[in-house]
Protein backbone atom coordinates (compact mmCIF):
# COMPACT_ATOMS: atom_id res chain seq x y z
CA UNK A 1 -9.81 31.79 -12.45
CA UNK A 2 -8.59 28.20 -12.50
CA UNK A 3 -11.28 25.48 -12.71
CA UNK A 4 -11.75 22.32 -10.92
CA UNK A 5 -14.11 19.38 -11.38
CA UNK A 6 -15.16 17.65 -8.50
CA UNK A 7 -17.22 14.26 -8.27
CA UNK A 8 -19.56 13.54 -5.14
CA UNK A 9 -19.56 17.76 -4.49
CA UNK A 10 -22.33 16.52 -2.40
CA UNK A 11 -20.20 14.23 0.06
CA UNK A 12 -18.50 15.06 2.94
CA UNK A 13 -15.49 15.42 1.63
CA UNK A 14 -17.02 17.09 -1.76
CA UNK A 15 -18.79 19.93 0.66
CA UNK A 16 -15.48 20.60 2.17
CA UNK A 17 -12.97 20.72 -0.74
CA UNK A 18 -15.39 23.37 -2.74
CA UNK A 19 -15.49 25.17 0.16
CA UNK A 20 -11.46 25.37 0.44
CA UNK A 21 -11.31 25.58 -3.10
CA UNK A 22 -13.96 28.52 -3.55
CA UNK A 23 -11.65 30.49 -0.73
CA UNK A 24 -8.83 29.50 -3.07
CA UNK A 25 -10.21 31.61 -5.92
CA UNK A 26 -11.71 28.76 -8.24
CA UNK A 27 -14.10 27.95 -10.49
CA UNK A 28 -15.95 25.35 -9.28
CA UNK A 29 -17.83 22.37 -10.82
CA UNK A 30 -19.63 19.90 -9.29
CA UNK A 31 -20.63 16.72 -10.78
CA UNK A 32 -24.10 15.32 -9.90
CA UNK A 33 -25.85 11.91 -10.90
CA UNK A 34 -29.55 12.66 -12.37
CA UNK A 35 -31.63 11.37 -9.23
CA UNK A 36 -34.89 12.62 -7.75
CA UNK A 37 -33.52 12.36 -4.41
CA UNK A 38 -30.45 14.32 -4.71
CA UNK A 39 -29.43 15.80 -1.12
CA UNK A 40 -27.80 19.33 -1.59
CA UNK A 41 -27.68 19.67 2.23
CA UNK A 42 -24.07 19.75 2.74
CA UNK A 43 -23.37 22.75 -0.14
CA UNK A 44 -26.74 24.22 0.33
CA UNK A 45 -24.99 27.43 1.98
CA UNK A 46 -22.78 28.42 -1.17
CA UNK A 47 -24.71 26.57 -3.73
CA UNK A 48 -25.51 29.27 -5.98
CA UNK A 49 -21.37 29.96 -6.19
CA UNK A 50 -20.55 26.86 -7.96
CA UNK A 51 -22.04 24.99 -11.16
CA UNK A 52 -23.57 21.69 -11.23
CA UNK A 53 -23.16 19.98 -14.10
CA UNK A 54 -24.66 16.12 -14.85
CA UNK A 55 -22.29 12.86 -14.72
CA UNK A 56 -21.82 9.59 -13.95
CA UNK A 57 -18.88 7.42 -13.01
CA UNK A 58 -20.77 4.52 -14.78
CA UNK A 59 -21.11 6.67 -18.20
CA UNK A 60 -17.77 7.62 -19.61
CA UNK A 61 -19.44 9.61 -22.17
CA UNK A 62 -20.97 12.40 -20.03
CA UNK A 63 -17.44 12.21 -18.84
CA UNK A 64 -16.18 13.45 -21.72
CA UNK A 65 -18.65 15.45 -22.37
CA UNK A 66 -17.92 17.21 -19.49
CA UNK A 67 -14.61 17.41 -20.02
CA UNK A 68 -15.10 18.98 -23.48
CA UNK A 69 -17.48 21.75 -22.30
CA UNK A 70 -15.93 22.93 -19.28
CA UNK A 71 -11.95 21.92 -19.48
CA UNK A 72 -10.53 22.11 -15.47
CA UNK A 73 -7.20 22.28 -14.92
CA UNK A 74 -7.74 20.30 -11.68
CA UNK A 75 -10.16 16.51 -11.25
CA UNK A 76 -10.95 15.89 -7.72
CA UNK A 77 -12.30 12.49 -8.13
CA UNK A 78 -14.12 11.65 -4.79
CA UNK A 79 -17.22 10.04 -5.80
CA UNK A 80 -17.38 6.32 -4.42
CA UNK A 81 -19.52 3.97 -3.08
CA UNK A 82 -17.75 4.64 -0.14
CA UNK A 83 -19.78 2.57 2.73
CA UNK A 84 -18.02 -1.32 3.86
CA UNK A 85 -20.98 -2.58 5.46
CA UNK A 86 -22.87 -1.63 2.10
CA UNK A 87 -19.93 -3.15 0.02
CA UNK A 88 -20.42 -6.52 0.91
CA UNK A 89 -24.38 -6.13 0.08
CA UNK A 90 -23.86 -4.94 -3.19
CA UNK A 91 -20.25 -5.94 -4.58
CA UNK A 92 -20.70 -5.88 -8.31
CA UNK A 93 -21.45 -2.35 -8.16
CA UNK A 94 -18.93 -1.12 -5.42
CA UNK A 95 -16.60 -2.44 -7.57
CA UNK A 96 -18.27 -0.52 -11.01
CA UNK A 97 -18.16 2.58 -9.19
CA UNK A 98 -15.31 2.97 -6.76
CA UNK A 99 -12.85 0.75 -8.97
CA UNK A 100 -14.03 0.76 -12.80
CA UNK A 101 -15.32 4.32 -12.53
CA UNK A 102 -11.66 5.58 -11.56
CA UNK A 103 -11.12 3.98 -14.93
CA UNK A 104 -13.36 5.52 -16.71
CA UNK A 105 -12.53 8.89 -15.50
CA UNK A 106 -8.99 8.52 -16.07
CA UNK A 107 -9.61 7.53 -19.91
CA UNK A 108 -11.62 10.42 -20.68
CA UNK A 109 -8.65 12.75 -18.75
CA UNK A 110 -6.63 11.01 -21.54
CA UNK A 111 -8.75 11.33 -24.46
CA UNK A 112 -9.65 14.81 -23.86
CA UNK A 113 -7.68 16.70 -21.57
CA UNK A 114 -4.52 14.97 -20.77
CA UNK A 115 -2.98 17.66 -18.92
CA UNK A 116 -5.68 18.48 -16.25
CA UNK A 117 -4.18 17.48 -12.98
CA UNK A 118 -6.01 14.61 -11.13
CA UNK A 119 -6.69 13.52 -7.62
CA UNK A 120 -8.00 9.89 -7.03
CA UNK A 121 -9.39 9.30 -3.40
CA UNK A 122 -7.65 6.16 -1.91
CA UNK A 123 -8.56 4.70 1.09
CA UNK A 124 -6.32 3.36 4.38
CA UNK A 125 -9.02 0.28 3.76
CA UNK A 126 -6.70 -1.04 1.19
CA UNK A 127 -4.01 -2.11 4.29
CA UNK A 128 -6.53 -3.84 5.55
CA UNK A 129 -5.48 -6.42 7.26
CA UNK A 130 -2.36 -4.64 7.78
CA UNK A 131 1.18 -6.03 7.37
CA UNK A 132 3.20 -3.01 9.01
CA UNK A 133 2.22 -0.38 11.61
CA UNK A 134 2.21 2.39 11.19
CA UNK A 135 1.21 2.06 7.81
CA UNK A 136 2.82 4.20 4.84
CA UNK A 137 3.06 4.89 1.09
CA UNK A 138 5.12 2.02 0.82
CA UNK A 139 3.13 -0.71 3.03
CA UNK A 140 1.62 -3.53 1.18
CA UNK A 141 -1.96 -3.60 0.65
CA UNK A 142 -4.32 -6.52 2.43
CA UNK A 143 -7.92 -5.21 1.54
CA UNK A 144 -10.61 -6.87 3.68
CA UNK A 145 -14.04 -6.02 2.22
CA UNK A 146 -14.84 -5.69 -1.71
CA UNK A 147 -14.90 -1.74 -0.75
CA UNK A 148 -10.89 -2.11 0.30
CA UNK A 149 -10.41 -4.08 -2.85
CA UNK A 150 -11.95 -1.83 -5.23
CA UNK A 151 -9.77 1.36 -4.01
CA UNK A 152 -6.60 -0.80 -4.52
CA UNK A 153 -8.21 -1.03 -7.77
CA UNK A 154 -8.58 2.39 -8.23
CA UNK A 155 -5.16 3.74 -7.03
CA UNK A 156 -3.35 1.23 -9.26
CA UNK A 157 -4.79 2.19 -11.93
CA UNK A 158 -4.25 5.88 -11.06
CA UNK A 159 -0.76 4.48 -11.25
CA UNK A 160 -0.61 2.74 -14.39
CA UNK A 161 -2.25 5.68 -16.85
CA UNK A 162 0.22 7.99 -14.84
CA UNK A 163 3.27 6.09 -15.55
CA UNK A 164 1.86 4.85 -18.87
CA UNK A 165 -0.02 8.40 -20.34
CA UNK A 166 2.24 10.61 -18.21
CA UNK A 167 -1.00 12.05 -16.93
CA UNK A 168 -0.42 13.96 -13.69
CA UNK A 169 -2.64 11.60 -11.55
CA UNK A 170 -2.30 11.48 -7.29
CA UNK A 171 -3.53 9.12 -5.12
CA UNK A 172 -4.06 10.24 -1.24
CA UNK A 173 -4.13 7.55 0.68
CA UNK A 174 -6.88 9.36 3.31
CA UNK A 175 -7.42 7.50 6.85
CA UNK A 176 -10.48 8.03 8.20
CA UNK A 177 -11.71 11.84 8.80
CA UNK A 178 -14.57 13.00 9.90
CA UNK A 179 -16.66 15.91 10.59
CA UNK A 180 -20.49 16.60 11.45
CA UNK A 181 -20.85 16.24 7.95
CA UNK A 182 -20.48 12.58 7.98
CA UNK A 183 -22.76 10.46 6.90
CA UNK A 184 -24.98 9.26 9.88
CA UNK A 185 -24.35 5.38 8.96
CA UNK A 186 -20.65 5.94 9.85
CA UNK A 187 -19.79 4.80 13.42
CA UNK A 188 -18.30 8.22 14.52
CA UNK A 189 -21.50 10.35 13.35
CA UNK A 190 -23.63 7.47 14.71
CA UNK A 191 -21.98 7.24 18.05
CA UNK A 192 -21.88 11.83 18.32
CA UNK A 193 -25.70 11.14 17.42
CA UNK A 194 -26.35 9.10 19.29
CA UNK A 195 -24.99 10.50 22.39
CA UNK A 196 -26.85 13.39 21.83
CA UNK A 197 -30.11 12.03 21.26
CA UNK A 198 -29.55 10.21 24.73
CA UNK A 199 -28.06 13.39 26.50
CA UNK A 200 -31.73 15.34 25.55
CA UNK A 201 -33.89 12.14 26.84
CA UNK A 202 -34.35 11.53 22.62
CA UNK A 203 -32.86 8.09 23.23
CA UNK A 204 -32.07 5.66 25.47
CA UNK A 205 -29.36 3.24 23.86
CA UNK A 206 -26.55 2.71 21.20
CA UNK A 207 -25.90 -0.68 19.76
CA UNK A 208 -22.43 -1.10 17.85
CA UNK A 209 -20.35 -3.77 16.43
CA UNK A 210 -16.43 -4.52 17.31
CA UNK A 211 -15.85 -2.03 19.61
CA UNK A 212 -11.97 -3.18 19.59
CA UNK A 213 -11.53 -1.52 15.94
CA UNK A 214 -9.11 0.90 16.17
CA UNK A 215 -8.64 3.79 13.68
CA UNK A 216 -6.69 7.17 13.03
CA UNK A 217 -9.37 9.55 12.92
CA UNK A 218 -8.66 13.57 11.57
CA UNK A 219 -10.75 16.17 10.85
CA UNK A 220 -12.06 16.01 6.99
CA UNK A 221 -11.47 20.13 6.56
CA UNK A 222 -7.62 19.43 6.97
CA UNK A 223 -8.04 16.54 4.72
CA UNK A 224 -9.35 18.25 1.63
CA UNK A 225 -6.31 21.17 1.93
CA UNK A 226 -3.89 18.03 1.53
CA UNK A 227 -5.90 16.95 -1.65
CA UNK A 228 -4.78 20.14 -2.75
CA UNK A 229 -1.85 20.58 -1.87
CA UNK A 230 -0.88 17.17 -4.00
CA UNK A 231 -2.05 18.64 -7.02
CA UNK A 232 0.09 21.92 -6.28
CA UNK A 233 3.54 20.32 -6.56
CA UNK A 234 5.86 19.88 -9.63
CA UNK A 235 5.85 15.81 -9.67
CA UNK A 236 2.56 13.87 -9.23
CA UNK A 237 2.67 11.53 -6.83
CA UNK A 238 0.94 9.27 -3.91
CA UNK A 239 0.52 10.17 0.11
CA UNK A 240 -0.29 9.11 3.25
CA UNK A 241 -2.56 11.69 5.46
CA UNK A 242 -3.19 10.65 8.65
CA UNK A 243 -2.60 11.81 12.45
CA UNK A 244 -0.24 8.97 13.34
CA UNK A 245 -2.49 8.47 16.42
CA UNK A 246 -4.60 5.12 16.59
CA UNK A 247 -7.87 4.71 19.13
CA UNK A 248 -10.66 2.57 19.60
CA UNK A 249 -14.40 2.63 18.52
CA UNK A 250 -14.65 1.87 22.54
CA UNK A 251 -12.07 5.00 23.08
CA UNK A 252 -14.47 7.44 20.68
CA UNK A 253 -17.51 6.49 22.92
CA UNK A 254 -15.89 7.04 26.04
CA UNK A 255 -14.92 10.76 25.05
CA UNK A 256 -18.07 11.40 23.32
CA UNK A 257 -20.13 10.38 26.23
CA UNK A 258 -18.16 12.05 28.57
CA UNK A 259 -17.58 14.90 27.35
CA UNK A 260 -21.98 15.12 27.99
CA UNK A 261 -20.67 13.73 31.93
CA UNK A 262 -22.48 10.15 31.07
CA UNK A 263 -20.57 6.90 31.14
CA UNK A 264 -20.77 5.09 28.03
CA UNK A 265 -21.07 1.77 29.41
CA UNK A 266 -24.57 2.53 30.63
CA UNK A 267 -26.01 3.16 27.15
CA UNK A 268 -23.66 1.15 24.60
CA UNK A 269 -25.10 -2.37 23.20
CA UNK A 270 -22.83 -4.52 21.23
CA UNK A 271 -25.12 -6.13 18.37
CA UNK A 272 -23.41 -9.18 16.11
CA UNK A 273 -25.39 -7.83 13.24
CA UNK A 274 -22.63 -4.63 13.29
CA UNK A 275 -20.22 -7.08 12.69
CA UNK A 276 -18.14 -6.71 9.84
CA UNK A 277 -17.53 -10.42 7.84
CA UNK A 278 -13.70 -9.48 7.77
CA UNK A 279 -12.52 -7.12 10.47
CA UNK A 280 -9.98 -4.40 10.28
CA UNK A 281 -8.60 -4.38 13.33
CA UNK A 282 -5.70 -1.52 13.40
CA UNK A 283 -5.18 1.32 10.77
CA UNK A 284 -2.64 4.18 11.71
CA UNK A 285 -0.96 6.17 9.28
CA UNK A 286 2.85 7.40 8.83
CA UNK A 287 2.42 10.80 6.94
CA UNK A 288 6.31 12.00 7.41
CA UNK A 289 6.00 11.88 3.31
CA UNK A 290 3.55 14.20 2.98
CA UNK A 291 4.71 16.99 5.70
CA UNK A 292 7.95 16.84 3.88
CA UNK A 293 6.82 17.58 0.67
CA UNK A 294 3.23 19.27 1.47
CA UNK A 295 4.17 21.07 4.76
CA UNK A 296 0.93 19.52 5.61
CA UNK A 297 -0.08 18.70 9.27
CA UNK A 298 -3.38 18.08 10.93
CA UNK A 299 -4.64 21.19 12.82
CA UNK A 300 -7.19 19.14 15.11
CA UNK A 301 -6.77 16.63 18.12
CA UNK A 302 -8.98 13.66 18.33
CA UNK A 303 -10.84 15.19 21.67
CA UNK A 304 -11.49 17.83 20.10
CA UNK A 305 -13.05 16.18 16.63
CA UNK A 306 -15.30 14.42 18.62
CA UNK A 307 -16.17 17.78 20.86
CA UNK A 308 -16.71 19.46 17.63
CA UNK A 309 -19.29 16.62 16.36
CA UNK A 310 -21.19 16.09 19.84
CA UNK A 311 -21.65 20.39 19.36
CA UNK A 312 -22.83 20.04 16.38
CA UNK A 313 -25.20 17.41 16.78
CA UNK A 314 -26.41 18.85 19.83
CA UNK A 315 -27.32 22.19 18.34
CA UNK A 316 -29.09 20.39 15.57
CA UNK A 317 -30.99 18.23 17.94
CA UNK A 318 -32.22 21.53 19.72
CA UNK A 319 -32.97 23.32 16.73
CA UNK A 320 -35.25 20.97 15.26
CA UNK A 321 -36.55 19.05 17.89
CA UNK A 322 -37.60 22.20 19.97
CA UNK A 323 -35.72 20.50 23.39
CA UNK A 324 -34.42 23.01 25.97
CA UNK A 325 -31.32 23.85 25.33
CA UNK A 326 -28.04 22.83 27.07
CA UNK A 327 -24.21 24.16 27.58
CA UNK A 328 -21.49 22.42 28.47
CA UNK A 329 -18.55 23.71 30.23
């Protein structure tokens, strides 16, 4: 069985990729920071198939160690601190984790196990304030919070100790995806939430920031098959996945509400405390690269991503709250 190391196994996009990569036949690790609050939530269900093992992004020796003990043939490095609003409260270490962590990863890859395949997590927040649309592997980077500027930190590097170590290091440059296994502080689990809470009488408002923001939004399941995919091929090198579609933060409210039959402008609040100090205004991705030379292709519309988290938080509502239950057509 091949064996792959993943950091943040407890993320969204952690949850997802062991999941794919468990169905793929794997061994799968899972690197964990030593906390007392650790939340297993999102890999509760399979658990017991994969191994945890202690790390952390700001140690490079239990890095190593790691490495050493275990040996995978495959580094999914996904572990961030992967929240802008949060990046601008606590800079120094955004930047220690998401940027000087890559590094740290990377060296011990080199040290120990230079021909493990590795996958660094960029981020569409390195365009930024963006200076082509649609953006592609090729677009110049224009980060706008210290979160943006860390992952450019992070996939250059990923460049540098490939073309300097001849590691086989990726970088997928990842627009946004989501899934009901987003983090609630994000604006698309916030807004399905939200509209949930308020459909069941939980709730009677939503207060947001620039509702203007528009994004290309996918489905994190297809995202974590491209991750993949990248480390499949016989050359490393760096894509763009995205849906090539752009829509609003205003656009996601109107189909989430609707799709409940409320209008959205009834229960939305804009708040100036949502407001980001530097705005990214448009982000939509060109990923002809990587259907060329993946044969990858997202698999889900953007009504029906936001269908599938309104569902989902709906049936979670009703479970645990103990409200009647309700179907939509």
């Amino acid at each position: 069985m091949p064996k792959a190391l993943i950091t943040g196994i407890t993320g969204q996009d952690g949850s997802y990729l062991a999941e794919f990569l468990l169905a793929q036949g794997y061994d799968v690790l899972g690197m964990v920071r030593r906390s007392s609050t650790v939340n297993f939530d999102r890999i509760r269900h399979y658990q017991d198939q994969v191994t945890l093992v202690q790390g952390d992004l700001l140690d490079q020796v239990s890095l190593i160690n790691i490495l050493e003990e275990h040996r995978p043939v495959e580094v999914y490095n996904l572990a961030a601190q992967s929240f802008v609003p949060t990046s601008w409260q606590q800079p120094v270490l955004t930047g220690e984790f998401t940027a000087l962590g890559v590094t740290r990863l990377l060296d011990a890859i080199r040290l120990v196990s230079p021909t493990t395949r590795f996958y660094q997590a960029s981020s569409s927040e390195m365009f930024g304030k963006v200076q082509e649309v649609p953006q592609r592997e090729s677009t110049p980077f224009y980060p706008r919070s210290p979160y943006g500027v860390a992952k450019v930190y992070g996939h250059w590097i990923t460049v540098n100790y490939r073309e300097s170590y001849d590691l086989f290091a990726c970088s997928g440059i990842l627009f946004n995806h989501e899934s009901s296994r987003r983090g609630l502080e994000f604006v698309t689990h916030k807004i399905t939430n939200a509209v949930a809470r308020i459909k069941l009488g939980l709730e009677h408002e939503l207060r947001l920031g620039n509702l203007d923001a528009r994004r290309d939004w996918g489905y994190a399941p297809d995202y974590v098959r491209a991750m993949w995919l990248m480390l499949q091929q016989d050359q490393p090198d760096d894509y763009v996945i995205a849906t090539g579609e752009t829509h609003s933060v205003q656009e996601f409210c109107q189909e989430a509400f609707g799709y409940v039959d409320l209008d959205w402008q009834e229960f939305v609040v804009q708040d100036p405390r949502f407001m980001r100090p530097a705005e990214v205004d448009l982000l939509v991705g060109d990923a002809s690269k990587a259907a060329k030379h993946l044969g990858w292709e997202p698999s889900v519309t953007f009504r029906d991503l936001v269908r599938i988290m309104v569902d989902a938080d709906l049936e979670a509502l009703q479970r645990n709250q103990h409200v009647p239950r309700i179907f939509l057509g």
